[in-house]
C-alpha atoms as a PDB file:
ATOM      1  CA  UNK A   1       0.000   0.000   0.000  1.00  0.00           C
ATOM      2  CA  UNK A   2       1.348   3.314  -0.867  1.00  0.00           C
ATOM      3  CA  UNK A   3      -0.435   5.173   1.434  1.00  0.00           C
ATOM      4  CA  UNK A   4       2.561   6.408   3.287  1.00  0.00           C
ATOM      5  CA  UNK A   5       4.457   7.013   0.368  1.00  0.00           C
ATOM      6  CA  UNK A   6       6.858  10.213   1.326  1.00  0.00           C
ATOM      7  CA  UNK A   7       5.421  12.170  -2.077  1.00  0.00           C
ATOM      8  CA  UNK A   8       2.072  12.072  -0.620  1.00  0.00           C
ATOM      9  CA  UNK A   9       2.395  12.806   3.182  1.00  0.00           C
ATOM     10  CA  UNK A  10       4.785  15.478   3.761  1.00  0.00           C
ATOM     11  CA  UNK A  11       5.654  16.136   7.267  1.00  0.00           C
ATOM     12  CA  UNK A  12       6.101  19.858   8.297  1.00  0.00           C
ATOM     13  CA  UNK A  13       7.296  21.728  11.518  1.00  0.00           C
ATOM     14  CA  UNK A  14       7.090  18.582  14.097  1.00  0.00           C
ATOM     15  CA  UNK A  15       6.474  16.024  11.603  1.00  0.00           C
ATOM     16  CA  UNK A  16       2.682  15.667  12.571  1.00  0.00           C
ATOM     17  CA  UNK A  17       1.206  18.588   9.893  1.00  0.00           C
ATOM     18  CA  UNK A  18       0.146  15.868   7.125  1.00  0.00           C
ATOM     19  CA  UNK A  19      -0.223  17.758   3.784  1.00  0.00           C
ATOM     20  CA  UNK A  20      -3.534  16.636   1.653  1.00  0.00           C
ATOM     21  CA  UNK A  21      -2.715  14.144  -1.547  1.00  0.00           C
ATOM     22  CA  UNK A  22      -3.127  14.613  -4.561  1.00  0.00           C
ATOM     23  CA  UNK A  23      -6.628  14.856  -5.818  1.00  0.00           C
ATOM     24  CA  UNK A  24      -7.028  11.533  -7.104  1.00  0.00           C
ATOM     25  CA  UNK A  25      -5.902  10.137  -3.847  1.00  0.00           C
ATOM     26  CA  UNK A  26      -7.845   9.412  -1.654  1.00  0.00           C
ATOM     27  CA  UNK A  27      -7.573  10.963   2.268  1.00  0.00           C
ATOM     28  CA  UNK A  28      -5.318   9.371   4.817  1.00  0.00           C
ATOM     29  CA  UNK A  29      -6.722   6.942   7.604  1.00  0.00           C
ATOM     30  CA  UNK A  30      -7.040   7.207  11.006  1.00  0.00           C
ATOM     31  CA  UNK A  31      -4.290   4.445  11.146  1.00  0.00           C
ATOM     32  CA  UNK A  32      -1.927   6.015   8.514  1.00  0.00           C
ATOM     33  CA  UNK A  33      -2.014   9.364  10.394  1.00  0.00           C
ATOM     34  CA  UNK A  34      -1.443   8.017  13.653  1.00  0.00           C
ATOM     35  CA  UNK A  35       1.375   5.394  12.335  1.00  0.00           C
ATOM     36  CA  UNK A  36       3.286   8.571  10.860  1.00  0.00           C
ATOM     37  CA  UNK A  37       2.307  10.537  14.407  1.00  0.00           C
ATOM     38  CA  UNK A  38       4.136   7.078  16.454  1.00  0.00           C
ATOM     39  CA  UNK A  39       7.636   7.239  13.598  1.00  0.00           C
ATOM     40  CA  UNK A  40       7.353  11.301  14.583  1.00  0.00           C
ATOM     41  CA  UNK A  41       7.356  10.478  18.244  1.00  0.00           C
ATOM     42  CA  UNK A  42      10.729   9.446  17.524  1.00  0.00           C
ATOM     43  CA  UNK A  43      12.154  12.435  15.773  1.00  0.00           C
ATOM     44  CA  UNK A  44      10.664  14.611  18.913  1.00  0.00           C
ATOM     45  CA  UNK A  45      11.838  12.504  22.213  1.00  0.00           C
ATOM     46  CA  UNK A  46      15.192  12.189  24.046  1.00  0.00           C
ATOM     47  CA  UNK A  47      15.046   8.756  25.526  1.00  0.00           C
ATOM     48  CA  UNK A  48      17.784   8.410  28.376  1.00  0.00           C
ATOM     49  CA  UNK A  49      20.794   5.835  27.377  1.00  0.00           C
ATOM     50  CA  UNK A  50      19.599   3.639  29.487  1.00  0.00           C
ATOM     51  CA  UNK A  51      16.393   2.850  27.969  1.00  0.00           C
ATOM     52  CA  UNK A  52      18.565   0.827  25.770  1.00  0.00           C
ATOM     53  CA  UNK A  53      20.883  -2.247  26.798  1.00  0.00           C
ATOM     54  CA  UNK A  54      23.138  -1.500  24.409  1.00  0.00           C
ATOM     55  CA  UNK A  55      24.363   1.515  22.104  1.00  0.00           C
ATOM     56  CA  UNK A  56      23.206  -0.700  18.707  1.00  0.00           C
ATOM     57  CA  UNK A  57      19.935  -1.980  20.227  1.00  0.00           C
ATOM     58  CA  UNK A  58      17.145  -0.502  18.017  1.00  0.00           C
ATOM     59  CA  UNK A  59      14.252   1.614  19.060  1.00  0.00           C
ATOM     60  CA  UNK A  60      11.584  -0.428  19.537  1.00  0.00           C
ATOM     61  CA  UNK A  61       7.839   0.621  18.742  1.00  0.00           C
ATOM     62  CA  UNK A  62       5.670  -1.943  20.266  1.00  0.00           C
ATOM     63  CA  UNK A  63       1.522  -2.560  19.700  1.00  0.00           C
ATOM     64  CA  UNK A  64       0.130  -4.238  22.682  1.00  0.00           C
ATOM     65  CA  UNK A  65      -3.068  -6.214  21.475  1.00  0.00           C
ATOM     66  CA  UNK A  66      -5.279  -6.172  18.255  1.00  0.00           C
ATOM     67  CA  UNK A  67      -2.993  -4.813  15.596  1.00  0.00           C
ATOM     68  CA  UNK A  68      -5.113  -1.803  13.651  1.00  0.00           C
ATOM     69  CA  UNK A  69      -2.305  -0.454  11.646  1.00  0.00           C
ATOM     70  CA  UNK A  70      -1.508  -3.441   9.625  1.00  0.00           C
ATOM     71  CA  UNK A  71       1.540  -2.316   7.232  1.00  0.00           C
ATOM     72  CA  UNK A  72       1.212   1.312   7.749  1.00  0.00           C
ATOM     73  CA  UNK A  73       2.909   1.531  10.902  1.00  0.00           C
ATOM     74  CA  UNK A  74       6.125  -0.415   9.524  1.00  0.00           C
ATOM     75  CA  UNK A  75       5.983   1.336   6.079  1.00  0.00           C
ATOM     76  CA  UNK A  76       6.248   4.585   7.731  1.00  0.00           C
ATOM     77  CA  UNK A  77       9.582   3.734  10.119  1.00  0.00           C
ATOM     78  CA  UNK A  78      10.746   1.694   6.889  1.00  0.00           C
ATOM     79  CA  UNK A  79      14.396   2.619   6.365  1.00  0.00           C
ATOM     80  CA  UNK A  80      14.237   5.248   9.468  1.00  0.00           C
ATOM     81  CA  UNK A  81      16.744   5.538  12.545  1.00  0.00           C
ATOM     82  CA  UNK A  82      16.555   7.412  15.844  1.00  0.00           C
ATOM     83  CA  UNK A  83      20.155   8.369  16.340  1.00  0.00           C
ATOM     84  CA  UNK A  84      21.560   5.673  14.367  1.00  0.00           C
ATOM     85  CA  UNK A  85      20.104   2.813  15.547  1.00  0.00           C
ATOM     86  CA  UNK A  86      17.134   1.092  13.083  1.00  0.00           C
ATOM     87  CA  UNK A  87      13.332   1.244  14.491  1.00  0.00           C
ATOM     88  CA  UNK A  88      11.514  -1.680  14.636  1.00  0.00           C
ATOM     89  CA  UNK A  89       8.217  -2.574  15.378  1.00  0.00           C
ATOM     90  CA  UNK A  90       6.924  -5.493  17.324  1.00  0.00           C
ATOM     91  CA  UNK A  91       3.231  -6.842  18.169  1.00  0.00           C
ATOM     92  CA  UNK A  92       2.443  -7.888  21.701  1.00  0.00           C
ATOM     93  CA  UNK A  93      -1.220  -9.746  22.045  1.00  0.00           C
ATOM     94  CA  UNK A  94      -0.848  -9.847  25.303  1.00  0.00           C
ATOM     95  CA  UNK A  95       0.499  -7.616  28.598  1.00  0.00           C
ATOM     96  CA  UNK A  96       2.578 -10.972  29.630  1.00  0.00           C
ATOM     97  CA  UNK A  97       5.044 -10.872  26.124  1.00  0.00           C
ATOM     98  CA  UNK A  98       5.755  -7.280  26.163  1.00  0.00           C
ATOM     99  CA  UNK A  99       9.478  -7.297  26.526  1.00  0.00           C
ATOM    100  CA  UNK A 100      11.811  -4.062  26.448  1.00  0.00           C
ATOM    101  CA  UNK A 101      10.599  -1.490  23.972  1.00  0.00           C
ATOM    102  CA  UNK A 102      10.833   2.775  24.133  1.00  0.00           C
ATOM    103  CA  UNK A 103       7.550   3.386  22.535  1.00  0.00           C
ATOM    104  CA  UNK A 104       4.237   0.987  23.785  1.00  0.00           C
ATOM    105  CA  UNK A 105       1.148   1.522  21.500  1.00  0.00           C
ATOM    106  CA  UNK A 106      -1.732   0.398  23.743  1.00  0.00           C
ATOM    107  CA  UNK A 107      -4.767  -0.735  21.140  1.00  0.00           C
ATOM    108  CA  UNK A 108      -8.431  -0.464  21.714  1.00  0.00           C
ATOM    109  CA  UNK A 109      -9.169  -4.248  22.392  1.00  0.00           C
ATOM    110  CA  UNK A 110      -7.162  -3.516  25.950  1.00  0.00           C
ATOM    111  CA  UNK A 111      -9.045  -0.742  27.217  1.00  0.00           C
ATOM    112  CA  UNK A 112     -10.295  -2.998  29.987  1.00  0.00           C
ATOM    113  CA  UNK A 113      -6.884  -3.866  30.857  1.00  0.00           C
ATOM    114  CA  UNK A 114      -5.447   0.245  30.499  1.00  0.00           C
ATOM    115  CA  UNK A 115      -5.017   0.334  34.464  1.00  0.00           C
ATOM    116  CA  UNK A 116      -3.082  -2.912  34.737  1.00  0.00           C
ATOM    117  CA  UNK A 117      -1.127  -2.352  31.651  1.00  0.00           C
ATOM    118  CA  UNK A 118      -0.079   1.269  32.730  1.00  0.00           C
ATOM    119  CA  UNK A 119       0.941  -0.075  36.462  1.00  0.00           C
ATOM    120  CA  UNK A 120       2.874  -2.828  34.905  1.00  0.00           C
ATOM    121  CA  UNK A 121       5.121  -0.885  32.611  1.00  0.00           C
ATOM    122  CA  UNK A 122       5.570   2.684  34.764  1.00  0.00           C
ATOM    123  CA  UNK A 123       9.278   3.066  35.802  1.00  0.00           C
ATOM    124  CA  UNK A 124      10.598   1.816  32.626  1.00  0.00           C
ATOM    125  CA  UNK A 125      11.185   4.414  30.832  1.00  0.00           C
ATOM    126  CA  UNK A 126       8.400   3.067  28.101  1.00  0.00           C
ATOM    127  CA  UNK A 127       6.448   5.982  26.347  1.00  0.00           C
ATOM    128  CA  UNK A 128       2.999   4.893  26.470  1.00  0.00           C
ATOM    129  CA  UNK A 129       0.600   5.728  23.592  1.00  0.00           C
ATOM    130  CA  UNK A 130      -3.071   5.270  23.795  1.00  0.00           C
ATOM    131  CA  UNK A 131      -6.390   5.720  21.898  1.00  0.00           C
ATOM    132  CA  UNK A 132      -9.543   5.155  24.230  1.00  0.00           C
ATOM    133  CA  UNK A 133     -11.048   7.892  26.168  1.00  0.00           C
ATOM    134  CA  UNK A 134      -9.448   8.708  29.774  1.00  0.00           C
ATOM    135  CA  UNK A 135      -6.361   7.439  29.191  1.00  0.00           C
ATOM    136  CA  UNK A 136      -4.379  10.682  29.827  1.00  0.00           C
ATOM    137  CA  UNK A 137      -6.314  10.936  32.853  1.00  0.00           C
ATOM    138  CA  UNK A 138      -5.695   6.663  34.544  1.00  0.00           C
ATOM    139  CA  UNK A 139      -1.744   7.865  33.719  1.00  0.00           C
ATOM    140  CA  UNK A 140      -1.127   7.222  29.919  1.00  0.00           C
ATOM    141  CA  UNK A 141       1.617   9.697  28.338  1.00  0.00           C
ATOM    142  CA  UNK A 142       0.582  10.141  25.404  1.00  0.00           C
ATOM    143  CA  UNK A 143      -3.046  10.041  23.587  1.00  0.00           C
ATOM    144  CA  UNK A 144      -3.944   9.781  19.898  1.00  0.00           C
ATOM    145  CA  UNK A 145      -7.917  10.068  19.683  1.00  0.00           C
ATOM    146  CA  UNK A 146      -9.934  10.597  16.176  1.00  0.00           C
ATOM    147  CA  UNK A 147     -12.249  13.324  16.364  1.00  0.00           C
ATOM    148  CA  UNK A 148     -14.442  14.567  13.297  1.00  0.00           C
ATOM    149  CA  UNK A 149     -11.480  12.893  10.444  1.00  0.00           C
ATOM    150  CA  UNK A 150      -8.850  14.341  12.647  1.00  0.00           C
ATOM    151  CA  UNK A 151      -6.212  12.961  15.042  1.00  0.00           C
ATOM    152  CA  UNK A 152      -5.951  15.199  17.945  1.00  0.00           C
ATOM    153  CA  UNK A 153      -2.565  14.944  20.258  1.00  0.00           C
ATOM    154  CA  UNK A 154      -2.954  15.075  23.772  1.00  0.00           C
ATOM    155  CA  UNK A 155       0.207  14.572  26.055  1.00  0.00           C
ATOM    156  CA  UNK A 156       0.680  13.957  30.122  1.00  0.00           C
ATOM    157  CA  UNK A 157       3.840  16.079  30.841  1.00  0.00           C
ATOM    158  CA  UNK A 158       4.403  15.129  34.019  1.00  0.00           C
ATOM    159  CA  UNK A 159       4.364  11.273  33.116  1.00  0.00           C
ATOM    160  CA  UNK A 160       6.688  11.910  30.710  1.00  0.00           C
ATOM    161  CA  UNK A 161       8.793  13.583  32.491  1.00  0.00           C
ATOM    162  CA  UNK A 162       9.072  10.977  35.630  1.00  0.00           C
ATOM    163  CA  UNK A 163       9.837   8.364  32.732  1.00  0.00           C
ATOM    164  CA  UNK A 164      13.253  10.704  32.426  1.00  0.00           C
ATOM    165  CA  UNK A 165      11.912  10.560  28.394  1.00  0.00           C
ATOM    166  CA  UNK A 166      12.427  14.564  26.805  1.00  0.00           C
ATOM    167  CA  UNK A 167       9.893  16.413  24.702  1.00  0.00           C
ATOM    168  CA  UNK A 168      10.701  18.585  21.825  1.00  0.00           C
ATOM    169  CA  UNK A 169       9.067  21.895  22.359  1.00  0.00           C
ATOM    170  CA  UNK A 170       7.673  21.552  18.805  1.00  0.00           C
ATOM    171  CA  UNK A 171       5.793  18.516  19.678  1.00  0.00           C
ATOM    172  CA  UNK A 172       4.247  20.551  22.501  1.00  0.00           C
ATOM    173  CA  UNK A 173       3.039  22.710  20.359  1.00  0.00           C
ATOM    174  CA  UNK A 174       0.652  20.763  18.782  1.00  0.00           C
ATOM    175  CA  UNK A 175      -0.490  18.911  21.679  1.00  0.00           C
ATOM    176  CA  UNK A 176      -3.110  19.579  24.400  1.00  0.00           C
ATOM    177  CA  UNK A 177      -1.255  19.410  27.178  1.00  0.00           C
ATOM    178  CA  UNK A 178      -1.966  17.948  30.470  1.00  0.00           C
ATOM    179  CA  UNK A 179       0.996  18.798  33.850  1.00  0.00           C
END
């Protein structure tokens, strides 16, 4: 699928300003704009050397339960680094196989489970992305929400920050934010 294909989604000022394709095209998805917002989470965050075990480990995007990106989310870190090391994406199904990774997309189909999930992952330096309603609020970092064919950015400062992860001020900018 060509959907992320760099000569129809150009990324301005923070990387999350998606231009419109071409006529013919048709719009981007709610998954295609929020796989492109996860690869510019990258470009915008300072993660602390020792959320990696070693200075070639990749960055690792992770997707904790039903998968609702299908390519998009690898086509748009495809060939990408964050500070020289590769970014690569890995699906969890379940809380129990998430092993080390910087950046934890937490799906819809474990919105019953946001609490436990949140618990079992703070202190590890894990930026945690979300996409059901409250999750700012129960302690989530970072939320991506669809609202009228829009993704709107929401970020919880202060979780960030006790993860030790940095935030571009451009990224700020953007985002509603919650301290």
């Amino acid at each position: 699928m060509e959907l992320l294909n760099r000569k129809r989604i150009a990324v301005f000022a923070m990387g999350l300003v998606i231009s419109a394709p071409p006529l013919q095209a048709a719009p981007p998805s709610e998954y295609s704009l929020k796989s492109v917002f996860l690869y510019s989470f990258c470009r915008f965050m300072e993660w602390p050397d020792s959320a990696f075990s070693s200075p070639n480990e990749p960055l690792i995007i992770s997707v904790l339960g039903e998968d609702p990106f299908g390519s998009l989310l690898n086509e748009a870190v495809e060939g990408e680094t964050y500070h020289g090391r590769p970014i690569r994406i890995e699906h969890y199904r379940t809380l129990h196989d998430v092993k080390r990774c910087q950046l934890l997309f937490i799906s819809r189909s474990e919105a019953s489970r946001i609490d436990q999930i949140l618990a079992a992952v703070a202190g590890k330096g894990i930026v945690t992305v979300g996409e059901t309603d409250g999750f700012i609020e129960k302690g989530g970092m970072i939320s991506l929400t669809a609202e009228h064919k829009r993704v709107r950015l929401r970020v919880n400062l202060a979780t960030l920050r006790a993860a030790n992860v940095e935030v571009s001020s451009k990224m700020l900018r953007v985002a509603e934010i919650k301290s």
